[in-house]
PDB file of N, CA and C in Angstrom:
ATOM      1  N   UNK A   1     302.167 -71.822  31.615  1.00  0.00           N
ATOM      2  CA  UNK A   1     301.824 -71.756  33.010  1.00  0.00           C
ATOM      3  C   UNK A   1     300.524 -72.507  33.245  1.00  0.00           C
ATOM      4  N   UNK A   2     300.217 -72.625  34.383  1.00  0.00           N
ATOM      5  CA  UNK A   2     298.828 -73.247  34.700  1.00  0.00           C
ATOM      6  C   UNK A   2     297.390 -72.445  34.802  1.00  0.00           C
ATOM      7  N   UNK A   3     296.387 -73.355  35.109  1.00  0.00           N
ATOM      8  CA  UNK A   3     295.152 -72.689  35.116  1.00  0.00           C
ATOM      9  C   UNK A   3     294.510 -72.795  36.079  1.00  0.00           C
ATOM     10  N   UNK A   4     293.363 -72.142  36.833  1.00  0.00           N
ATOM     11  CA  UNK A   4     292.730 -72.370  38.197  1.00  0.00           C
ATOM     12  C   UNK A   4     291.300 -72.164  37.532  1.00  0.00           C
ATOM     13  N   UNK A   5     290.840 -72.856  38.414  1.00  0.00           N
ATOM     14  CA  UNK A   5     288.757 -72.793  37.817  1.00  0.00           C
ATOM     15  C   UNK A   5     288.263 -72.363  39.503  1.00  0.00           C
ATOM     16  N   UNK A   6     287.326 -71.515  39.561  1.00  0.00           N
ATOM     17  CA  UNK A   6     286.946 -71.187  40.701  1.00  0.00           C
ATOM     18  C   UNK A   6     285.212 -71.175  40.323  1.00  0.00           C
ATOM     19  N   UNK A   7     283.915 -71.604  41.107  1.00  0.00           N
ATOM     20  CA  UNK A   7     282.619 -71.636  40.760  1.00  0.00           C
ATOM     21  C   UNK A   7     281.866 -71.024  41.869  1.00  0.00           C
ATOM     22  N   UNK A   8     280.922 -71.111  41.505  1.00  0.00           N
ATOM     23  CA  UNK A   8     279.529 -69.996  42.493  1.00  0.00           C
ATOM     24  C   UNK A   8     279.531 -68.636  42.574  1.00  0.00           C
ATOM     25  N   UNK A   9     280.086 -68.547  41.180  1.00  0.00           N
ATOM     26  CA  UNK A   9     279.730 -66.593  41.599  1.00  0.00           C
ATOM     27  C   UNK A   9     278.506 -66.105  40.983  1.00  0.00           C
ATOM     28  N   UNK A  10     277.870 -65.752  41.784  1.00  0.00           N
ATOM     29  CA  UNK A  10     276.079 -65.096  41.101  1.00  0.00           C
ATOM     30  C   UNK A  10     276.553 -63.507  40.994  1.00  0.00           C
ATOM     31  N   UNK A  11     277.514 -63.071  41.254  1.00  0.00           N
ATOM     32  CA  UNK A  11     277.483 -61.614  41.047  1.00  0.00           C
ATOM     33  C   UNK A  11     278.853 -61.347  40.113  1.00  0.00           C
ATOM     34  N   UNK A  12     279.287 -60.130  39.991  1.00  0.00           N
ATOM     35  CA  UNK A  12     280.238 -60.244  38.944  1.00  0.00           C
ATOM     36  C   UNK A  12     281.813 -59.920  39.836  1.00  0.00           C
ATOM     37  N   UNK A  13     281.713 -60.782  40.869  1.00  0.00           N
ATOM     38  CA  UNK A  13     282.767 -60.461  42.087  1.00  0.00           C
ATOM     39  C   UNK A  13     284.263 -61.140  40.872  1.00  0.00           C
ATOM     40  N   UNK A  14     285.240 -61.113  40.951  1.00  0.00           N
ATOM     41  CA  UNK A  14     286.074 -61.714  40.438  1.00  0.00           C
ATOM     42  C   UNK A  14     286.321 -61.700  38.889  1.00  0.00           C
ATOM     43  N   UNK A  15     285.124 -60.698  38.594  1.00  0.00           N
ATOM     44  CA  UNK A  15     285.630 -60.877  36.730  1.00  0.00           C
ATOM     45  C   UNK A  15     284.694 -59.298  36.287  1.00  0.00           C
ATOM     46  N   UNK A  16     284.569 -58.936  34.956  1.00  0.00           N
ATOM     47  CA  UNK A  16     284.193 -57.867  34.407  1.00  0.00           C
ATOM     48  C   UNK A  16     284.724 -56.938  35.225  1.00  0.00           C
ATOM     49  N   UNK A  17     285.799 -56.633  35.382  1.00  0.00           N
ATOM     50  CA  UNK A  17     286.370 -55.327  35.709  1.00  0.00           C
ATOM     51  C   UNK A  17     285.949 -53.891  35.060  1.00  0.00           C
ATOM     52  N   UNK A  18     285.982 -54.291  33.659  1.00  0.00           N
ATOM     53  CA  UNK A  18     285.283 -53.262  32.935  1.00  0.00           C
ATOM     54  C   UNK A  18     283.928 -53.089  33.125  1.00  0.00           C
ATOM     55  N   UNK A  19     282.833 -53.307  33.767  1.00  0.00           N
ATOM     56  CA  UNK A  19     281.370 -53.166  34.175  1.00  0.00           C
ATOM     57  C   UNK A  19     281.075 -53.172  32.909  1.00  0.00           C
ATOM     58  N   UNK A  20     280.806 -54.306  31.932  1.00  0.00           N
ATOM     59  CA  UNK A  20     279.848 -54.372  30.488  1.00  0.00           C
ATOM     60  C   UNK A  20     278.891 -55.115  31.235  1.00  0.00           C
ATOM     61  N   UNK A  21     277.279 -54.306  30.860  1.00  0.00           N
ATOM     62  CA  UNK A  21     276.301 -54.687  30.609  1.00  0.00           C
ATOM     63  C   UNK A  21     276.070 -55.973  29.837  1.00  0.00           C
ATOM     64  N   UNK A  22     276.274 -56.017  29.229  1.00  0.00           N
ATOM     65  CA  UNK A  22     276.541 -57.436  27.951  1.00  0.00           C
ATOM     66  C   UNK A  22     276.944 -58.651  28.356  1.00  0.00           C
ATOM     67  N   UNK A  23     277.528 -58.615  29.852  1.00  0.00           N
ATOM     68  CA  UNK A  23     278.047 -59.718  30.655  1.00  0.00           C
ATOM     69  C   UNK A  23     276.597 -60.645  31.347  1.00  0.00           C
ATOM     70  N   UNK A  24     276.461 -61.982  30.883  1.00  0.00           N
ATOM     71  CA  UNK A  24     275.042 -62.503  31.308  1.00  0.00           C
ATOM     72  C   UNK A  24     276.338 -63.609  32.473  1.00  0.00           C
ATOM     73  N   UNK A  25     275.265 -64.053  33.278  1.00  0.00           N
ATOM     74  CA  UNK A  25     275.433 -65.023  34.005  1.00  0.00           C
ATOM     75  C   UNK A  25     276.862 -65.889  34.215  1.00  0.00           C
ATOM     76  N   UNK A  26     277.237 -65.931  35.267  1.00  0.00           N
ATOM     77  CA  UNK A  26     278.691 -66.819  35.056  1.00  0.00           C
ATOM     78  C   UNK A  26     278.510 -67.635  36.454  1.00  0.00           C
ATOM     79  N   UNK A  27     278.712 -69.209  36.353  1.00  0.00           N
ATOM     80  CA  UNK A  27     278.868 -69.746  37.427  1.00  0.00           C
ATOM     81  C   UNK A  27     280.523 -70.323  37.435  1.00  0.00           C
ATOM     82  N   UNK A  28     281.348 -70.040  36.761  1.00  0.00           N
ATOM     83  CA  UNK A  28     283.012 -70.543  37.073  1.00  0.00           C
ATOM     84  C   UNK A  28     283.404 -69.605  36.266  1.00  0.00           C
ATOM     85  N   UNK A  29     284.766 -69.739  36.686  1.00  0.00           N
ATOM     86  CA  UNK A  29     285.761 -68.661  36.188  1.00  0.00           C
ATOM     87  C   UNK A  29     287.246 -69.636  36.234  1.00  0.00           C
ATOM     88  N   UNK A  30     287.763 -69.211  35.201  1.00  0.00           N
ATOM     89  CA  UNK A  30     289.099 -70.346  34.120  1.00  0.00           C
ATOM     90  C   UNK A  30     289.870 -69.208  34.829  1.00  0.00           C
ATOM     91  N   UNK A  31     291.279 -69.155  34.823  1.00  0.00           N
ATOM     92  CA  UNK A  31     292.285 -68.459  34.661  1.00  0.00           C
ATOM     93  C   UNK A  31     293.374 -69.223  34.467  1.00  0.00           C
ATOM     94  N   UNK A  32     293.992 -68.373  33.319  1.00  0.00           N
ATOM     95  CA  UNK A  32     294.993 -68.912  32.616  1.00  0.00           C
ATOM     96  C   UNK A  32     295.983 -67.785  32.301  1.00  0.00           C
ATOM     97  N   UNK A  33     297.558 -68.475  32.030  1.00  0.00           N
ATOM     98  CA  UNK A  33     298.480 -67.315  32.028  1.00  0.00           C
ATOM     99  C   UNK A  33     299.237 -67.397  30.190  1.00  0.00           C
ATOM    100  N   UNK A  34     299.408 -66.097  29.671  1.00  0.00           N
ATOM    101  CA  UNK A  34     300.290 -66.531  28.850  1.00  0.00           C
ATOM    102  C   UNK A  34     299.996 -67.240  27.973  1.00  0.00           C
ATOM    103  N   UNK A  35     298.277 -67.028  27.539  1.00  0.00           N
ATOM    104  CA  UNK A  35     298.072 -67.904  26.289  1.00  0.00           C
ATOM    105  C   UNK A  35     297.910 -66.610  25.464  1.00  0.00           C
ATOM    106  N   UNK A  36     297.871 -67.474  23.914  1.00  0.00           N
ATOM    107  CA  UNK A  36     297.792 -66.449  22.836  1.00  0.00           C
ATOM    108  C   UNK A  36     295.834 -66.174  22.770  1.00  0.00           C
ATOM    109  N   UNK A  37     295.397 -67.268  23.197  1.00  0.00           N
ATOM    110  CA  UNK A  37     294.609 -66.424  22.629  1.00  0.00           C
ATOM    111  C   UNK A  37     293.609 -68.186  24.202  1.00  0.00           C
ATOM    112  N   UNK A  38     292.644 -67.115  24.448  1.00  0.00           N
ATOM    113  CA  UNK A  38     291.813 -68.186  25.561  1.00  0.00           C
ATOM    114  C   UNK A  38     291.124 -69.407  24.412  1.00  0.00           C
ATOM    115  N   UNK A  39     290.328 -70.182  24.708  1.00  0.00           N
ATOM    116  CA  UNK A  39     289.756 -71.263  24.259  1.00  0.00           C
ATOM    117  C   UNK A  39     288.430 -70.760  23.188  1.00  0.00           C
ATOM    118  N   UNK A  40     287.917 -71.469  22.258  1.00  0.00           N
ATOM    119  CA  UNK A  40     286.857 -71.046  21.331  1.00  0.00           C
ATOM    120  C   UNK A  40     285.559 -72.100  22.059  1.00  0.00           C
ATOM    121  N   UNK A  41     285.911 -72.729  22.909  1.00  0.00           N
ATOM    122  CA  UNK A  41     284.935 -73.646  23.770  1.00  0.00           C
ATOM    123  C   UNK A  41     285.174 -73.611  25.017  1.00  0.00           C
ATOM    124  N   UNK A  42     284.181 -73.425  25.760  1.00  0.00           N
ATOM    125  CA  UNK A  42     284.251 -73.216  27.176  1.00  0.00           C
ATOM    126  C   UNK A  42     282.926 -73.922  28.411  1.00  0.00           C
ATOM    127  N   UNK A  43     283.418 -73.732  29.505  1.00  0.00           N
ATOM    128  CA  UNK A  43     282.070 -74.708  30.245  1.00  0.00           C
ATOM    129  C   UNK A  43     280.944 -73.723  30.142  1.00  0.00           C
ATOM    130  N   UNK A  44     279.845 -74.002  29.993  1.00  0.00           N
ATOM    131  CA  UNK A  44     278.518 -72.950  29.990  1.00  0.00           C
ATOM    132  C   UNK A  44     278.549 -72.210  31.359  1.00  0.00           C
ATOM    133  N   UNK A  45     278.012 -71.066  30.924  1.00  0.00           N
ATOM    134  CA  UNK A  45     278.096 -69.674  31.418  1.00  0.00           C
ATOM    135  C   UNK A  45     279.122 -69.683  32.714  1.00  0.00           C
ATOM    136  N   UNK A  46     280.266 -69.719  31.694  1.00  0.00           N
ATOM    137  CA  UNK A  46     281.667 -69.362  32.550  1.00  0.00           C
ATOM    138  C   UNK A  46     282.210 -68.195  31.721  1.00  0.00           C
ATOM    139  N   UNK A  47     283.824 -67.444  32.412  1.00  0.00           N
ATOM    140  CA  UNK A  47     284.161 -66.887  31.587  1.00  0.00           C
ATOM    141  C   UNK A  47     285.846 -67.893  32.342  1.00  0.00           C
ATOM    142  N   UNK A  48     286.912 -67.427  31.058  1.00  0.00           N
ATOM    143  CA  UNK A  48     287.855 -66.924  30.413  1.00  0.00           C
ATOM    144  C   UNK A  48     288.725 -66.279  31.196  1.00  0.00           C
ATOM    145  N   UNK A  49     289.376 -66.086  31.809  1.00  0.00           N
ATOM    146  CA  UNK A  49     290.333 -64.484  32.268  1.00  0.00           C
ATOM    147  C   UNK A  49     292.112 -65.174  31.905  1.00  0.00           C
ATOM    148  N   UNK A  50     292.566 -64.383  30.682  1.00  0.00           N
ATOM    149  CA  UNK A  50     293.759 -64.540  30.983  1.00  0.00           C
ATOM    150  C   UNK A  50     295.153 -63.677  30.926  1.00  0.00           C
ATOM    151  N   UNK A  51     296.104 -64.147  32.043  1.00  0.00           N
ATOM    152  CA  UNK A  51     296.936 -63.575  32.450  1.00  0.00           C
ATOM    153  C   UNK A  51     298.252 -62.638  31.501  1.00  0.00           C
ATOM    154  N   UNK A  52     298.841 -61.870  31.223  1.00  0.00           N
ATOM    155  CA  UNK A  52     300.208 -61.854  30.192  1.00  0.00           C
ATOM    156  C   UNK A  52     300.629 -60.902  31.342  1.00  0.00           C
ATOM    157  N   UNK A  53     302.246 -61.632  30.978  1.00  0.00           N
ATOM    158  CA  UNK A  53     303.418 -61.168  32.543  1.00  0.00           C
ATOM    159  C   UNK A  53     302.534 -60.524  33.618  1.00  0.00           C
ATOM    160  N   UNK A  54     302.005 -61.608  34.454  1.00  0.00           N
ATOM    161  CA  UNK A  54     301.243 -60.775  35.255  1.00  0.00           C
ATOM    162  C   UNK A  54     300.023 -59.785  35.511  1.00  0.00           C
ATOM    163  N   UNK A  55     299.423 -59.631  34.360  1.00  0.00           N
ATOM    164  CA  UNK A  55     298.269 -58.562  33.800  1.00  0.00           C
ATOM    165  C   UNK A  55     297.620 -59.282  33.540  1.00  0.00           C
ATOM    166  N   UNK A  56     296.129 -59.076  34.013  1.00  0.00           N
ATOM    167  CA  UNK A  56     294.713 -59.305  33.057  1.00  0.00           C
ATOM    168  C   UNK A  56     295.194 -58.752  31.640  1.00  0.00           C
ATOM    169  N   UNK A  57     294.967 -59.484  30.740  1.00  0.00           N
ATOM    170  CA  UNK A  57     294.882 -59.279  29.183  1.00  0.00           C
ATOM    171  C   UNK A  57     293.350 -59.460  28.624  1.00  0.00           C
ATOM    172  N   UNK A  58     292.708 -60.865  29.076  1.00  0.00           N
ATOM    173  CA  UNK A  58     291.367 -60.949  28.083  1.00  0.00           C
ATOM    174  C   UNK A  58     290.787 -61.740  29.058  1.00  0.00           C
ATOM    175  N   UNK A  59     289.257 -61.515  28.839  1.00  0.00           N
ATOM    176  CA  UNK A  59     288.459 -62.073  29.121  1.00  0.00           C
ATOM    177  C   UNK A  59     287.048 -62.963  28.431  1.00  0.00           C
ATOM    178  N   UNK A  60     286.983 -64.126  28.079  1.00  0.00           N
ATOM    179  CA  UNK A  60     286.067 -64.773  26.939  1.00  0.00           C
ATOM    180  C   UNK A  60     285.122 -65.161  28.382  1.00  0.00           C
ATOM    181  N   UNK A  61     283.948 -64.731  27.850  1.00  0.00           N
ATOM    182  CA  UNK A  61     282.387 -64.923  28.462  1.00  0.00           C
ATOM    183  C   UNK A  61     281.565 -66.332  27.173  1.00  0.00           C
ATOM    184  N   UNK A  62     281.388 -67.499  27.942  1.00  0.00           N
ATOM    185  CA  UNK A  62     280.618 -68.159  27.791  1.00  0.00           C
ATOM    186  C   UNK A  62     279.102 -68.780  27.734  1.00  0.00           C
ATOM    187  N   UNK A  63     278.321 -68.877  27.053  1.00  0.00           N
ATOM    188  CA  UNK A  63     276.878 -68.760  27.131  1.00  0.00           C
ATOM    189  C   UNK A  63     276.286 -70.162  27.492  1.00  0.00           C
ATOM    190  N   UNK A  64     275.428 -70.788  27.603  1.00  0.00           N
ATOM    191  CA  UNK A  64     274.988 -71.740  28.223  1.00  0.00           C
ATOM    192  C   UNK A  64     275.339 -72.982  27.400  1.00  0.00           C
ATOM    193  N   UNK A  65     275.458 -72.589  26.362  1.00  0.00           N
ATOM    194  CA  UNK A  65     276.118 -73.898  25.486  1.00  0.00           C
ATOM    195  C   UNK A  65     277.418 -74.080  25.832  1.00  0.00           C
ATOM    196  N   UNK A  66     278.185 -73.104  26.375  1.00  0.00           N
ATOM    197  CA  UNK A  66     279.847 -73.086  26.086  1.00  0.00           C
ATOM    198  C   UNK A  66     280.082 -72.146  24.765  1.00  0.00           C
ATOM    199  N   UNK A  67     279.354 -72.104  24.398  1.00  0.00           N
ATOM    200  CA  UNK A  67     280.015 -71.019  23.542  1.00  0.00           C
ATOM    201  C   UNK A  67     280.397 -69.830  23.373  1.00  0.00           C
ATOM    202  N   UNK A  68     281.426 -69.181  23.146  1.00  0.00           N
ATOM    203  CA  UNK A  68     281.488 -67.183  23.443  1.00  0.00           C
ATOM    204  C   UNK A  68     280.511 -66.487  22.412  1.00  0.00           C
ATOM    205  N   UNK A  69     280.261 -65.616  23.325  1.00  0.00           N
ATOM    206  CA  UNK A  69     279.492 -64.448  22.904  1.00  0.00           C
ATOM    207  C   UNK A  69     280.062 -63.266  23.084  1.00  0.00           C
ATOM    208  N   UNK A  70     281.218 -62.923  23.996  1.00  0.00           N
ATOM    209  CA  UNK A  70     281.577 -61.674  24.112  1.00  0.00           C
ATOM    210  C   UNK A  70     283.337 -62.012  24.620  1.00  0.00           C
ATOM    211  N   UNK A  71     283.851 -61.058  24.413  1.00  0.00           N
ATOM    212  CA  UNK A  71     285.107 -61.045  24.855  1.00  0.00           C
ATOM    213  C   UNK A  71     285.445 -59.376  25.469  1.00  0.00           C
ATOM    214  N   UNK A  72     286.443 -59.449  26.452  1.00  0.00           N
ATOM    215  CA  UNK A  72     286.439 -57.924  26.718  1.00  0.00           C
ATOM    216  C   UNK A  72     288.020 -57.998  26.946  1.00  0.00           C
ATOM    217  N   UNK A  73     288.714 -57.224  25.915  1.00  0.00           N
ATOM    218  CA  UNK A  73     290.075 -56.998  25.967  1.00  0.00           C
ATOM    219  C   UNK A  73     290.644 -55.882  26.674  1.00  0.00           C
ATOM    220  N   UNK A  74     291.878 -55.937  27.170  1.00  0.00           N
ATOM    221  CA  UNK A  74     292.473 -54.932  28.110  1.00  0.00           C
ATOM    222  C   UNK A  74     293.529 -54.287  27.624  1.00  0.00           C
ATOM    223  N   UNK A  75     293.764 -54.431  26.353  1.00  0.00           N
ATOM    224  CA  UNK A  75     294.499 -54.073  25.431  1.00  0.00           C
ATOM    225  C   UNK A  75     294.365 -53.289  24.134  1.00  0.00           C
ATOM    226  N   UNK A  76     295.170 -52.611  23.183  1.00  0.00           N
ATOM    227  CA  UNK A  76     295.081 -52.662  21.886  1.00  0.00           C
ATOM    228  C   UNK A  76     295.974 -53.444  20.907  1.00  0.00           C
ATOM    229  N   UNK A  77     295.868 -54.878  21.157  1.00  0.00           N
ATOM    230  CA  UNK A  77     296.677 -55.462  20.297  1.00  0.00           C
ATOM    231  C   UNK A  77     297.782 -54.966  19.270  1.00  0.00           C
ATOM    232  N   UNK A  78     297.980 -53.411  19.870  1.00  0.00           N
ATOM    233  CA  UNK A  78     299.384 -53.203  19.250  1.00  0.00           C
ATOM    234  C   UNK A  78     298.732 -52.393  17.695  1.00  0.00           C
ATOM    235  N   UNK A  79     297.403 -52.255  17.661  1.00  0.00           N
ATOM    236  CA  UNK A  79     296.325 -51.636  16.622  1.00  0.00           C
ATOM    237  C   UNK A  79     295.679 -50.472  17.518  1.00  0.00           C
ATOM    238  N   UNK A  80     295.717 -49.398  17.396  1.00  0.00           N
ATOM    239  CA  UNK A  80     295.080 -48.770  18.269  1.00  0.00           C
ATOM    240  C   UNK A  80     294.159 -48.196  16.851  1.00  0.00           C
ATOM    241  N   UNK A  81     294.407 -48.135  15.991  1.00  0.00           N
ATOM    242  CA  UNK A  81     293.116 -47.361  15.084  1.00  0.00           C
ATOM    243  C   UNK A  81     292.248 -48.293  15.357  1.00  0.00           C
ATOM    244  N   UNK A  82     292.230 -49.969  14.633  1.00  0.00           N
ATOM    245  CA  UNK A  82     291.135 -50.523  15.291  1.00  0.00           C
ATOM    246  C   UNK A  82     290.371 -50.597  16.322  1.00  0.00           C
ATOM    247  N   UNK A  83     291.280 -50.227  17.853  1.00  0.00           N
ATOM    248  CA  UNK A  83     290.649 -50.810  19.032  1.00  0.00           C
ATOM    249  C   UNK A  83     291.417 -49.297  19.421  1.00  0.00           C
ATOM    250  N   UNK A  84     290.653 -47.667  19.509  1.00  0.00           N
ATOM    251  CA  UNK A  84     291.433 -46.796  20.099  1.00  0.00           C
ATOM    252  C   UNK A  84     290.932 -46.948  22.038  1.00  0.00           C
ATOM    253  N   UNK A  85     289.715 -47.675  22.097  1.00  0.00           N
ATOM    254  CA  UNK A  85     288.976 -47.757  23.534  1.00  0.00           C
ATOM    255  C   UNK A  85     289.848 -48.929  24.286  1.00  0.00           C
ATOM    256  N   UNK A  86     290.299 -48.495  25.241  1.00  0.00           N
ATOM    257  CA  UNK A  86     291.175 -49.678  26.515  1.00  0.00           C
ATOM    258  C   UNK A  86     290.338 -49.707  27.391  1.00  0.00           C
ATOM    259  N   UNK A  87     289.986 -50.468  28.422  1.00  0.00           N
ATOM    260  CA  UNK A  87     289.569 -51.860  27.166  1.00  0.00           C
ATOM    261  C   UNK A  87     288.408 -51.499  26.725  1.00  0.00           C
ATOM    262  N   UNK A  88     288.158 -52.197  26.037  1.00  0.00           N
ATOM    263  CA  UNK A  88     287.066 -52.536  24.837  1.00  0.00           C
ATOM    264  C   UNK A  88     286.704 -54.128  24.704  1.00  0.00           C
ATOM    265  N   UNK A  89     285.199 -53.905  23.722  1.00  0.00           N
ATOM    266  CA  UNK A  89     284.747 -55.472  24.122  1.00  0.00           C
ATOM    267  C   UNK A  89     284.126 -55.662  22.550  1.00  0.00           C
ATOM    268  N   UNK A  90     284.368 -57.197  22.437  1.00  0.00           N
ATOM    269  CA  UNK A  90     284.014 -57.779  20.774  1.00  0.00           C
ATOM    270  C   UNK A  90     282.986 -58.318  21.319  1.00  0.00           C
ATOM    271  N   UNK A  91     282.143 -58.140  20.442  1.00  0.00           N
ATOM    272  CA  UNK A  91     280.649 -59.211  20.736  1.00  0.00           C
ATOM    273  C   UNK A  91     281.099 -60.559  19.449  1.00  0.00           C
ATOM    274  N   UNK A  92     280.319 -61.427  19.456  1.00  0.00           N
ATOM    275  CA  UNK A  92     280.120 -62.741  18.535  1.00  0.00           C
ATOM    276  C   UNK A  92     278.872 -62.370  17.636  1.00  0.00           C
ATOM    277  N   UNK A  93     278.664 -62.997  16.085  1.00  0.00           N
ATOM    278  CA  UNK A  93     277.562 -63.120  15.532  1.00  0.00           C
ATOM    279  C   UNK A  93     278.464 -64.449  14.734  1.00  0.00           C
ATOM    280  N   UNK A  94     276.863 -65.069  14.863  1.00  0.00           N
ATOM    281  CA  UNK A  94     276.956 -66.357  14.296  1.00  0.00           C
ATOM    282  C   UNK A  94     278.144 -67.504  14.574  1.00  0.00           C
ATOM    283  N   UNK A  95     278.718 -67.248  15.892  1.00  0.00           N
ATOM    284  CA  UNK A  95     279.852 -68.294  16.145  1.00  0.00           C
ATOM    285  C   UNK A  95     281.032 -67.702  15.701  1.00  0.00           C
ATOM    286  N   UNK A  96     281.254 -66.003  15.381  1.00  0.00           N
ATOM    287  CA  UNK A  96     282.184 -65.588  14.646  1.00  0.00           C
ATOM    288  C   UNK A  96     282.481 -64.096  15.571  1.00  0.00           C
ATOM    289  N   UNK A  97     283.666 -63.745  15.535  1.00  0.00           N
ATOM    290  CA  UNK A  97     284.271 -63.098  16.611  1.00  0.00           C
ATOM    291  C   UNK A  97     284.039 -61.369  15.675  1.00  0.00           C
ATOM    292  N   UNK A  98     283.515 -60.341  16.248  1.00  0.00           N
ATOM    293  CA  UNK A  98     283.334 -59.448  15.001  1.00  0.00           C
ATOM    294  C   UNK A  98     285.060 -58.595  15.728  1.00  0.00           C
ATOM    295  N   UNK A  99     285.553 -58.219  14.630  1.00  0.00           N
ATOM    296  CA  UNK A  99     287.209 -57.919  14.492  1.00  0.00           C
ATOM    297  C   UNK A  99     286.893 -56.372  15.388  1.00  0.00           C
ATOM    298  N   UNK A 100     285.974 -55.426  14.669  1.00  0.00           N
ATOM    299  CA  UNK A 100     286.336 -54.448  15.258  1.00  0.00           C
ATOM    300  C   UNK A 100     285.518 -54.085  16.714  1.00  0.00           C
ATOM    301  N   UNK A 101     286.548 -53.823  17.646  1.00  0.00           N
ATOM    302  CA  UNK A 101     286.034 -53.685  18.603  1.00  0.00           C
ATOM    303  C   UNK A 101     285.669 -52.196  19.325  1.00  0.00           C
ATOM    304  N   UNK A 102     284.679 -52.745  20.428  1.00  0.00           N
ATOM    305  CA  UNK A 102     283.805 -51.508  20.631  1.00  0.00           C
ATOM    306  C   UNK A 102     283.801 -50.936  22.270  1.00  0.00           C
ATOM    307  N   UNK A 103     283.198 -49.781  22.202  1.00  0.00           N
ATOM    308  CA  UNK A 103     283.007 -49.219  23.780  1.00  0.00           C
ATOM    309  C   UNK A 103     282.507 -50.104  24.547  1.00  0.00           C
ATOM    310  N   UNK A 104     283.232 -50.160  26.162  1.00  0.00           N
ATOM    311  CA  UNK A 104     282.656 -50.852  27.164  1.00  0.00           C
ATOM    312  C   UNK A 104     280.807 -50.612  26.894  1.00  0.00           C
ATOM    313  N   UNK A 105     280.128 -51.141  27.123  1.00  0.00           N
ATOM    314  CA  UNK A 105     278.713 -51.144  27.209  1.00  0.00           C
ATOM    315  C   UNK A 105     278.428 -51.322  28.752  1.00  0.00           C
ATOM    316  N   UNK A 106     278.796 -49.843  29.437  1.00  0.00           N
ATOM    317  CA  UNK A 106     278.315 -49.203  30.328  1.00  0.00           C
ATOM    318  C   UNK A 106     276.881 -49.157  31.264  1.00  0.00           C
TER     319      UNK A 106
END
């Protein structure tokens, strides 16, 4: 399916549904349907949102380089011991996605 880019949001109108603290700055927003997995590069401080049959599934937050720092899933990938929190959010260290994921940061 296709993708839409929308820009100028200074507030968190259109994305973080889950209210994480951890969410810095976003001036565009990607949406995309039906991918496996969003992009590992992105435009600086954008996020990510993508679609499965119709549902928010994930969201990848971008930092001023383009790079992710956080992701906030709407799912349990079908793992609920790993991920028992819906949704839940992975932070990044070192350019690397940490597997187990954690409480919204409220």
């Amino acid at each position: 399916m296709g993708a839409g880019v929308h820009g100028g949001f200074g507030s968190t109108k259109g994305f973080n549904g889950a209210g994480s603290k951890d969410v810095g700055r976003v001036d565009k927003i990607k949406t995309t349907h039906d991918l496996h997995s969003v992009p590992m590069k992105g435009d600086p401080n954008s996020v990510s949102k993508n679609y499965k049959n119709g549902k928010l599934d994930s969201e990848r937050y971008y930092d001023k380089n383009g790079n992710p720092y956080l992701d906030i899933d709407y799912s349990n990938h079908g793992n609920p011991k790993m991920h028992p929190d819906v949704p839940h959010q992975h932070k990044y260290k070192n350019g690397k996605r940490i597997k187990k994921g954690e409480k919204i940061n409220k």
